[in-house]
Protein backbone atom coordinates (compact mmCIF):
# COMPACT_ATOMS: atom_id res chain seq x y z
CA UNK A 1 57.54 100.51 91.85
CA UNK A 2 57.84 97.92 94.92
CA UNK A 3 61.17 99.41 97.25
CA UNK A 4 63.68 97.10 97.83
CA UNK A 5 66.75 96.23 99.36
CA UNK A 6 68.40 94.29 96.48
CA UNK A 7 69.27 97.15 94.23
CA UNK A 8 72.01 97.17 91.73
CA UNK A 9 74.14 99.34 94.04
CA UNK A 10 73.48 97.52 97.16
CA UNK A 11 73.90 93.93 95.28
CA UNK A 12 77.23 95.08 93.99
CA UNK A 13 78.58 96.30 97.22
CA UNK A 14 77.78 93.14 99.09
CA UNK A 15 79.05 91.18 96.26
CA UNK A 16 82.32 93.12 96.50
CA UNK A 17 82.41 92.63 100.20
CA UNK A 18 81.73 88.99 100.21
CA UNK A 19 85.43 88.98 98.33
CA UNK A 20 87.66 91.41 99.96
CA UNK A 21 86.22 90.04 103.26
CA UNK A 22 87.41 86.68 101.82
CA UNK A 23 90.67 88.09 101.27
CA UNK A 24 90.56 90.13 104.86
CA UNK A 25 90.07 87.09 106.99
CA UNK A 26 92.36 84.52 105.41
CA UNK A 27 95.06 87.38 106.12
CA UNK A 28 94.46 88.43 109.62
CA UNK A 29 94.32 84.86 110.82
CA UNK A 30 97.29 83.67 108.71
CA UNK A 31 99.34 86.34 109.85
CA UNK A 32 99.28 86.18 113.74
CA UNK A 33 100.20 82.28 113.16
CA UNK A 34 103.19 83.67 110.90
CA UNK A 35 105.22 85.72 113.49
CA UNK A 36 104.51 83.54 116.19
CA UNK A 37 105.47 80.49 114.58
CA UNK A 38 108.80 81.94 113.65
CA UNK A 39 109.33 83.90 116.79
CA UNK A 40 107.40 81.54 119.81
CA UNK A 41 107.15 85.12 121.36
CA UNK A 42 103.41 86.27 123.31
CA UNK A 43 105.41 89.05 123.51
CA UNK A 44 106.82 90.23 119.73
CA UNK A 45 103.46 88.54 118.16
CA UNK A 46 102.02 91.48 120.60
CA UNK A 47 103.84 94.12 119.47
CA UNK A 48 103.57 93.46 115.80
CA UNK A 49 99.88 93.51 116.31
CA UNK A 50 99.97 96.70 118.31
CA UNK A 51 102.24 98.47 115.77
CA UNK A 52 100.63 97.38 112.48
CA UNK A 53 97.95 99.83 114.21
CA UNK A 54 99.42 102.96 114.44
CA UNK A 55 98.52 103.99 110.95
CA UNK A 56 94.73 103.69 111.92
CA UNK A 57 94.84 106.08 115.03
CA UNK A 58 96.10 108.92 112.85
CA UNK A 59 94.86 108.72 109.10
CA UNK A 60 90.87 108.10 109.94
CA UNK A 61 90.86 111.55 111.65
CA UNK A 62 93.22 113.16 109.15
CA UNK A 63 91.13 111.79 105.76
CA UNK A 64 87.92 111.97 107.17
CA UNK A 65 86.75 115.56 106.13
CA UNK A 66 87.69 114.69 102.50
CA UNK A 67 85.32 112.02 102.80
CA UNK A 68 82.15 113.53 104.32
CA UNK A 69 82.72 116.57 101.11
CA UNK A 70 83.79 114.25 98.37
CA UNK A 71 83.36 111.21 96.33
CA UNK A 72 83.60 107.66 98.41
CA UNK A 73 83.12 105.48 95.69
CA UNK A 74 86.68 105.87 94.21
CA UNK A 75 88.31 105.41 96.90
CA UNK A 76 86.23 101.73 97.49
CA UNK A 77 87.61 100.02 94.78
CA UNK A 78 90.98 102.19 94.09
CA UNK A 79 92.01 101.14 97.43
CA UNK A 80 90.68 97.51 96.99
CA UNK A 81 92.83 97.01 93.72
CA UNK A 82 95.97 98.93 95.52
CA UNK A 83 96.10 96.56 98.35
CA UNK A 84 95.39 93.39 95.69
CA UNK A 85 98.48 94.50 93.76
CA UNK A 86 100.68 94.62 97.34
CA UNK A 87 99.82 91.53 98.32
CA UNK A 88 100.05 90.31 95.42
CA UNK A 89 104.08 91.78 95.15
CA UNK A 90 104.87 90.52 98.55
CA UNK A 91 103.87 87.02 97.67
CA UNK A 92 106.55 86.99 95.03
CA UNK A 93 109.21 88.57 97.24
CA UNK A 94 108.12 85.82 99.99
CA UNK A 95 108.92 82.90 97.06
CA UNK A 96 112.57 83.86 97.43
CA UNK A 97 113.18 85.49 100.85
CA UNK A 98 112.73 83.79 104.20
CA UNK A 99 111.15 85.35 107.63
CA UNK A 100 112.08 88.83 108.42
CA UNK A 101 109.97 90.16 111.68
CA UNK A 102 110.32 93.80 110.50
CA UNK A 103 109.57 93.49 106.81
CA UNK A 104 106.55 91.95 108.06
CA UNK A 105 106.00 94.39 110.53
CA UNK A 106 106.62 97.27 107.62
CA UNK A 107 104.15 95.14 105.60
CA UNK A 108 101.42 95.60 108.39
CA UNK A 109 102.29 98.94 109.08
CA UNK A 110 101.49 99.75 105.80
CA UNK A 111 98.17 97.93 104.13
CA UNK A 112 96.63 98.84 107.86
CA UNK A 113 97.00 102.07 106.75
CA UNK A 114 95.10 101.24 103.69
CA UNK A 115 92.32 99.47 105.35
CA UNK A 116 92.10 102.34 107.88
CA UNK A 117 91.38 104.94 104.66
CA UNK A 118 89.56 101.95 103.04
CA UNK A 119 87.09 101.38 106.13
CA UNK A 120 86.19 104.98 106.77
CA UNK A 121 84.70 105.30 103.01
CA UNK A 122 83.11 102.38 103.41
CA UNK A 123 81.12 102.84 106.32
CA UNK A 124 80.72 106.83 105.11
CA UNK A 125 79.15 105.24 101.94
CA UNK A 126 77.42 101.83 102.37
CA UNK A 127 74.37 103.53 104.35
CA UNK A 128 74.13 105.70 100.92
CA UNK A 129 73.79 102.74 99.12
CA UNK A 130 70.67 100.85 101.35
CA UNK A 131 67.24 101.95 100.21
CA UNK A 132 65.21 104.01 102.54
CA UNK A 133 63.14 102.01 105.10
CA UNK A 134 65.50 98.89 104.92
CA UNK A 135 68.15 100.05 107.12
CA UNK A 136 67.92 97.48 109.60
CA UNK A 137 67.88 94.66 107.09
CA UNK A 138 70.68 96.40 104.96
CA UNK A 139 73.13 96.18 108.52
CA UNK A 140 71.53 92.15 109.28
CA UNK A 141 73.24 91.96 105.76
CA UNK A 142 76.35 93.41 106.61
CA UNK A 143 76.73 91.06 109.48
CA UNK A 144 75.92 88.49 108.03
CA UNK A 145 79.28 88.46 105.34
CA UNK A 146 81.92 88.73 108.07
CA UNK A 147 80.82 85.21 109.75
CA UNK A 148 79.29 83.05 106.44
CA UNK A 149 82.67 84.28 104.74
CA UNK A 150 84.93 83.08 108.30
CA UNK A 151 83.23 79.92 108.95
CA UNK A 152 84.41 78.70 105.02
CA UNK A 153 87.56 81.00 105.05
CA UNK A 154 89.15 80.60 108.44
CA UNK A 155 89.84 76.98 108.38
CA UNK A 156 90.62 76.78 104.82
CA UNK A 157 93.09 79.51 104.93
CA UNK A 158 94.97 77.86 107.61
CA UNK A 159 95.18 74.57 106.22
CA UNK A 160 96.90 76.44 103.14
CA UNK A 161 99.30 77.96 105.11
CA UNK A 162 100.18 75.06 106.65
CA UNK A 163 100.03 72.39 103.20
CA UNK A 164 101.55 75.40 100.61
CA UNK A 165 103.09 78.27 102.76
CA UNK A 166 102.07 82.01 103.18
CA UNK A 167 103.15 82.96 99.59
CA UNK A 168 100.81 81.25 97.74
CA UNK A 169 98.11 82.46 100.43
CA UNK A 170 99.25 86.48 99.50
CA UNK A 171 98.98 85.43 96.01
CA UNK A 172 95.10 84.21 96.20
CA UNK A 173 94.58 87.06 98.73
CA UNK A 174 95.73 89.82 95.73
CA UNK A 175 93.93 88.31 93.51
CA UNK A 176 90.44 88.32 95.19
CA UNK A 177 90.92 92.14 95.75
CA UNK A 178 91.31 92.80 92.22
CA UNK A 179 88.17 91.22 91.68
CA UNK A 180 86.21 92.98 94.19
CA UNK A 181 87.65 96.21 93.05
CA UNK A 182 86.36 95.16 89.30
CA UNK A 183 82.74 94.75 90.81
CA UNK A 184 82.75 98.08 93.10
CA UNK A 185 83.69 99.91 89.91
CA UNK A 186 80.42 99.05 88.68
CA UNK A 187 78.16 100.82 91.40
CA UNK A 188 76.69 104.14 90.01
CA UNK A 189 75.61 106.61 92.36
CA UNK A 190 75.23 110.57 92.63
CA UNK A 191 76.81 111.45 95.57
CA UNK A 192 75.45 114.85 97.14
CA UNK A 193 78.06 115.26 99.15
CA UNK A 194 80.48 116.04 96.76
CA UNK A 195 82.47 118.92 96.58
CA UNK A 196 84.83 120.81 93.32
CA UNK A 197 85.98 122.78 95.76
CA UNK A 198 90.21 123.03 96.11
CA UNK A 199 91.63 122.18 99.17
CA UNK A 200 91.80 124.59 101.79
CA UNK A 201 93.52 123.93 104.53
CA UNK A 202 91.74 126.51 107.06
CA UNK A 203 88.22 125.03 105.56
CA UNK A 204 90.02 121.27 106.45
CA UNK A 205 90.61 122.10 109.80
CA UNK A 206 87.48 123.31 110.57
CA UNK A 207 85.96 120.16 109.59
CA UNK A 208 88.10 118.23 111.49
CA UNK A 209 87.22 120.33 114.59
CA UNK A 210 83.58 119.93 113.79
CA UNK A 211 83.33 116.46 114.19
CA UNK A 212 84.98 116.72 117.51
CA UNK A 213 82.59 119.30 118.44
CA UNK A 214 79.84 116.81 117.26
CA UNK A 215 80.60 114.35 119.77
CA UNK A 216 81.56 116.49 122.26
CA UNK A 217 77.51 117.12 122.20
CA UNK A 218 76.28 113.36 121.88
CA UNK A 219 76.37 112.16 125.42
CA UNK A 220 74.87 108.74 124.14
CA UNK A 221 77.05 108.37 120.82
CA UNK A 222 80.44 109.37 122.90
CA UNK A 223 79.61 106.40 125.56
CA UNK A 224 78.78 103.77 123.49
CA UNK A 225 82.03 104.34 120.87
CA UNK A 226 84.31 104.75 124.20
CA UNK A 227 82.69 101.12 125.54
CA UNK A 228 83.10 99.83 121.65
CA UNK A 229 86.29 100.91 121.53
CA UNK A 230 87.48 99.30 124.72
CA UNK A 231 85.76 96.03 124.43
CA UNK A 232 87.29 95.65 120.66
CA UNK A 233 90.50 96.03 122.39
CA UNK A 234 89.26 93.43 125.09
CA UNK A 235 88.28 91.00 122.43
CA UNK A 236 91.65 91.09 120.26
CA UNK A 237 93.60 90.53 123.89
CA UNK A 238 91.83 87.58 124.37
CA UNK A 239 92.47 86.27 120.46
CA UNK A 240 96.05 86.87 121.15
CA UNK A 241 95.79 84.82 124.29
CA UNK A 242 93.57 82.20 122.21
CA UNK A 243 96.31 81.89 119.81
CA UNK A 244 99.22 81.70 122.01
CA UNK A 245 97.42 79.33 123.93
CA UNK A 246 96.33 76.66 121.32
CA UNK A 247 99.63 77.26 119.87
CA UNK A 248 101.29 76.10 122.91
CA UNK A 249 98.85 73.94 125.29
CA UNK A 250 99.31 70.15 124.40
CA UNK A 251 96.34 68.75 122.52
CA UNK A 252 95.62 71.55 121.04
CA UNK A 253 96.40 72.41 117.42
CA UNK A 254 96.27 75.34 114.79
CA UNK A 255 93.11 73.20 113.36
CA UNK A 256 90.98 73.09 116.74
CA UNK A 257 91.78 77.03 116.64
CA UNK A 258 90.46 77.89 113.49
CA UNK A 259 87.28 75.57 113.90
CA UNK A 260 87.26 77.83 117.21
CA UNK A 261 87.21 80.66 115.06
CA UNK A 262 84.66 79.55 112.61
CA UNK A 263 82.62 78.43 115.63
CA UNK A 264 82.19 82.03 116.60
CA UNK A 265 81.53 82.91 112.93
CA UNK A 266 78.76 79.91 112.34
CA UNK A 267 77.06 81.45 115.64
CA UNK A 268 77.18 85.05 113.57
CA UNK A 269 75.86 83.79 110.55
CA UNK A 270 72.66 81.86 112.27
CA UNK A 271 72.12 85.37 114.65
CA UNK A 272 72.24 87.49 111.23
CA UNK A 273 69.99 85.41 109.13
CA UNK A 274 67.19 85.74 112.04
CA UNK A 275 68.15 88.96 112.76
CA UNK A 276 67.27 89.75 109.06
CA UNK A 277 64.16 87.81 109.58
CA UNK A 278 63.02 89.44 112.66
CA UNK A 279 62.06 92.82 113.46
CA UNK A 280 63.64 93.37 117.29
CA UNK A 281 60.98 95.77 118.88
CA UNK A 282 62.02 99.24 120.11
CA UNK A 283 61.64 98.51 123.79
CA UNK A 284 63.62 95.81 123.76
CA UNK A 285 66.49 96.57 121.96
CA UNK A 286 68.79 98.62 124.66
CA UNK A 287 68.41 95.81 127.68
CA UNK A 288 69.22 92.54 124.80
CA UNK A 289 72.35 94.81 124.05
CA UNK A 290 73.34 95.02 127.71
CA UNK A 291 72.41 91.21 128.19
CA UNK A 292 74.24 90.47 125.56
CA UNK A 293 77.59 92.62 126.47
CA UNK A 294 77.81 90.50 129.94
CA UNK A 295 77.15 87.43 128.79
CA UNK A 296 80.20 87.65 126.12
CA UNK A 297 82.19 89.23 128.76
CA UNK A 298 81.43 86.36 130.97
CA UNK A 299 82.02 83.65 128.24
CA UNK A 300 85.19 84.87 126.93
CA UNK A 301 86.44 84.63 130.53
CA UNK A 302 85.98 80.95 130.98
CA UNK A 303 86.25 79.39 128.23
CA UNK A 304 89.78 78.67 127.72
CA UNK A 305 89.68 76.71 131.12
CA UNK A 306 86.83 74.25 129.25
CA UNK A 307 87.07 71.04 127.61
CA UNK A 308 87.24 71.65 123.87
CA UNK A 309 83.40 70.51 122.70
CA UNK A 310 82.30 73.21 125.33
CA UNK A 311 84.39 75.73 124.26
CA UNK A 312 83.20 75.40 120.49
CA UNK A 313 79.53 75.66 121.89
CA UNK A 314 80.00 78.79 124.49
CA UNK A 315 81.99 80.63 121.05
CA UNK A 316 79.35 79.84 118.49
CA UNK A 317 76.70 81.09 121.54
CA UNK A 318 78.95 84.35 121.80
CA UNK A 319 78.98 84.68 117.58
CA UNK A 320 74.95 84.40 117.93
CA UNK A 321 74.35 87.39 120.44
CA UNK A 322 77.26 89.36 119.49
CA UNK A 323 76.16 89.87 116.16
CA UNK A 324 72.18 90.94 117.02
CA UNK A 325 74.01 93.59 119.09
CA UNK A 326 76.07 94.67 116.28
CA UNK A 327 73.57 94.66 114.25
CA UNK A 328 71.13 96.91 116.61
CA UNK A 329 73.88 99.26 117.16
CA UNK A 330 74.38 100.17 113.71
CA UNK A 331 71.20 100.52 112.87
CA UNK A 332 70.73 103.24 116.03
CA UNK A 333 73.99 104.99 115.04
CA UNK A 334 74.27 105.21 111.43
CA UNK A 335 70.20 106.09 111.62
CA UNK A 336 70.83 108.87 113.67
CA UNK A 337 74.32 110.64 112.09
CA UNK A 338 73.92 113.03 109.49
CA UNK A 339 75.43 112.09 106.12
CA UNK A 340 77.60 114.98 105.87
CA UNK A 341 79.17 114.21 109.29
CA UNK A 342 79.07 110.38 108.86
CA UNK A 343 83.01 109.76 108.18
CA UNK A 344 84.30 112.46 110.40
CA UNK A 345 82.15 110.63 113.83
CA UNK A 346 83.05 107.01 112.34
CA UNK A 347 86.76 108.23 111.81
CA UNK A 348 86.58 108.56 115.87
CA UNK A 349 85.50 105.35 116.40
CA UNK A 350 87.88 104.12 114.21
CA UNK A 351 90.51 105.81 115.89
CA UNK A 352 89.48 105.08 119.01
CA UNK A 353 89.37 101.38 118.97
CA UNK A 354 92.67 101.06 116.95
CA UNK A 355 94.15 103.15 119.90
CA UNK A 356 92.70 100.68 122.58
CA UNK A 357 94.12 98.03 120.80
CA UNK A 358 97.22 99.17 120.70
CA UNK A 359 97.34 99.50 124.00
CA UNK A 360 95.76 96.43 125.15
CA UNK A 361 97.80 94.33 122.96
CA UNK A 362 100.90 95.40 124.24
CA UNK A 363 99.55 94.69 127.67
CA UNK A 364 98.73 91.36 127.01
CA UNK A 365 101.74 90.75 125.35
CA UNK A 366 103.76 91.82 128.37
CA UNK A 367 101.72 90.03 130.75
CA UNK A 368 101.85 86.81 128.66
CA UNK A 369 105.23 86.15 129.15
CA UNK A 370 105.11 86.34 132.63
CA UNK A 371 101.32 84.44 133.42
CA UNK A 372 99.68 81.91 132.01
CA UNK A 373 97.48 83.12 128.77
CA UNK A 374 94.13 81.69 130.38
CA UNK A 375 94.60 84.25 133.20
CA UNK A 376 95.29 87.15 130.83
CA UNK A 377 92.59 86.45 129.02
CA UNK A 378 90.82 86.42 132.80
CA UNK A 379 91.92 89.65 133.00
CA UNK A 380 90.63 91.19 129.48
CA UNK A 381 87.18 89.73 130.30
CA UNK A 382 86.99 91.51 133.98
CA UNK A 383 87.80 94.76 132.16
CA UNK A 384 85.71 94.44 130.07
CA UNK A 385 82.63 93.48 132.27
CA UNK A 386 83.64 96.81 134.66
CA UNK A 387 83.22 99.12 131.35
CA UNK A 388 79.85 97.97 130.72
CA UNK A 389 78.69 99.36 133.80
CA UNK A 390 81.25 102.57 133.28
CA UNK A 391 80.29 103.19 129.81
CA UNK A 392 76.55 101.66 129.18
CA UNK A 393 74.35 101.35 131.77
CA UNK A 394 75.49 103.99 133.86
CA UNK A 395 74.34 106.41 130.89
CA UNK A 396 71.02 104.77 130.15
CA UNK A 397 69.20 107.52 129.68
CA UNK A 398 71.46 108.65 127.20
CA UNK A 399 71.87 105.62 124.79
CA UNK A 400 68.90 104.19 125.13
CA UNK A 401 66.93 107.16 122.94
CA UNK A 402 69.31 105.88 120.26
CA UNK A 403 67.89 102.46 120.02
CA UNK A 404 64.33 103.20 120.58
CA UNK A 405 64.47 105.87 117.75
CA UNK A 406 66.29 103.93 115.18
């Protein structure tokens, strides 16, 4: 029988994706535009972002090593049609009950902590469910969804949030995670990994020390999730600044922001349909990552000083090569990580870049109400551009054996 990539499994699990990232986007965009709306505050918006985070620097770690020794797949669509039924709740309270910043902020805190549990089963278990030799075109899938599912979502979202309010947003939200869940129940798979075992708590530890031991080994993998982690925080600096800036700047609207979004996004989708399409040889693989790090560096840096038209070209540019890096990186990572270690190293990354964040977001938030936001974003691309030298080229020899082997 001809191999494939378009199994059952691996149709089902994109097909539940495709919805819960649906649901995923119209929420994080729609929610930023809530609290600052109905607080005008760089600062607040800031530390609502950086606190709905919290939960994802601890419970990645801590759930990990139940992961890498038992069943994934329950936990995909149990925590898919958990989170559909909150959101769906929380619309109905919203239909009676005006603003409150910490509800919201409780609200956060909490389905973050979710998606935190939610995302390190997922990426433990979608590389189980791509068939063997397709790797490459399984990821080119993967980042593919994210930006075809934005460049529809992002705009559309807003405009309902605008024309029929946040509630009835939540409610559509809930609903579309019930549905994925009812399609990621379907995927049947024998998972080695799994364990009858009873918990031990001495065994549990161990695990968790493992995977620190792990990295503390992997020169390469340690620098390229420490340069991941900071530019992620880099990136959602400079969307806070993005916001706050077309929120504020005259001419500019919550429309021209989302097309801005869904700029970036069309620029993904194009980059992962060739990127599917296109084998990127070995050689070349470690020096277009590097390329592209500076150039996005370098783009997000300027572009809030440039007339609007220009702006929507230098994003969609950015979504183009971003995602071909994304797309290589995975591919050399989750290629090289043993199954049975898979969650415990992702956890890190996890926790990692939900740590920068944090961080970064409270930063910008600070320095926001006392610059200008085009000069804090300035400031997020500079660091950025700094760690690429830090983190990636000055190890080399390190990561680049990742890429050419994957």
């Amino acid at each position: 029988m001809k191999k494939t990539l378009w199994t059952k499994n691996f149709t089902i699990i994109t097909i539940g994706t495709i919805i819960s990232c649906v649901g995923g986007v119209a929420m994080n965009l729609a929610l930023g535009l809530v609290v600052f709306d109905n607080t005008s505050s760089a600062l607040l918006t800031g530390l609502y972002q950086a606190s709905i985070m919290i939960p994802s620097i601890l419970l990645p770690i801590l759930v990990a090593p139940y992961m890498d020794s038992h069943k994934r797949k329950p936990f995909i669509f149990g925590l898919d049609a958990l989170m559909g039924s909150i959101y769906l709740l929380f619309a109905f309270y919203l239909m009676k009950h005006d603003f409150s910043y910490l509800l919201y902020m409780l609200f956060g805190f909490v389905t973050n902590g979710i998606s935190s549990i939610y995302s390190t089963a997922y990426n433990a278990f979608y590389p189980d469910l791509i068939s063997e030799g397709f790797m490459q075109k399984g990821y080119s899938v993967s980042s593919l969804i994210y930006p075809t599912v934005t460049v529809v979502t992002a705009p559309l979202s807003t405009m309902i949030y605008v024309q029929l309010g946040i509630p009835f947003l939540f409610c559509i939200v809930g609903g579309l995670l019930l549905l994925a869940s009812a399609f990621e129940s379907q995927i049947r798979i024998e998972e080695k990994q799994a364990s009858a075992q009873k918990f031990n708590f001495k065994a549990y530890r161990h695990q968790i020390s493992e995977g620190f031991s792990y990295m503390k080994q992997e020169k390469g993998l340690r620098n390229i999730y420490s340069y991941m982690a900071i530019t992620n925080a880099c990136g959602n600096g400079t969307e806070l600044m993005t916001m706050t800036y077309f929120q504020t700047a005259p001419g500019l609207t919550t429309t021209m922001y989302a097309l801005l979004t869904s700029a970036v996004t069309f620029g993904r989708m194009i980059g992962g349909f060739i990127h599917y399409a296109i084998k990127i040889p070995q050689p070349l693989r470690y020096p277009m990552t590097v390329f592209v790090y500076r150039i996005y560096q370098f783009i997000d840096g300027i572009v809030l000083f440039l007339p609007y038209p220009l702006m929507l070209a230098l994003r969609a540019l950015c979504g183009f090569l971003g995602v071909n890096s994304a797309t290589l990186r995975e591919t050399a990572v989750q290629s090289y990580l043993p199954t049975e270690m898979r969650a415990r190293v992702n956890s890190l990354l996890n926790v990692a870049i939900s740590l920068m964040v944090l961080i970064m977001q409270l930063i910008v938030g600070v320095l926001g109400e006392f610059l200008p936001y085009r000069l804090v974003a300035v400031f997020c691309a500079v660091f950025g551009f700094i760690c690429i030298q830090l983190f990636v080229v000055r190890n080399r020899k390190d990561i680049e054996p990742l890429y050419a082997n994957s």
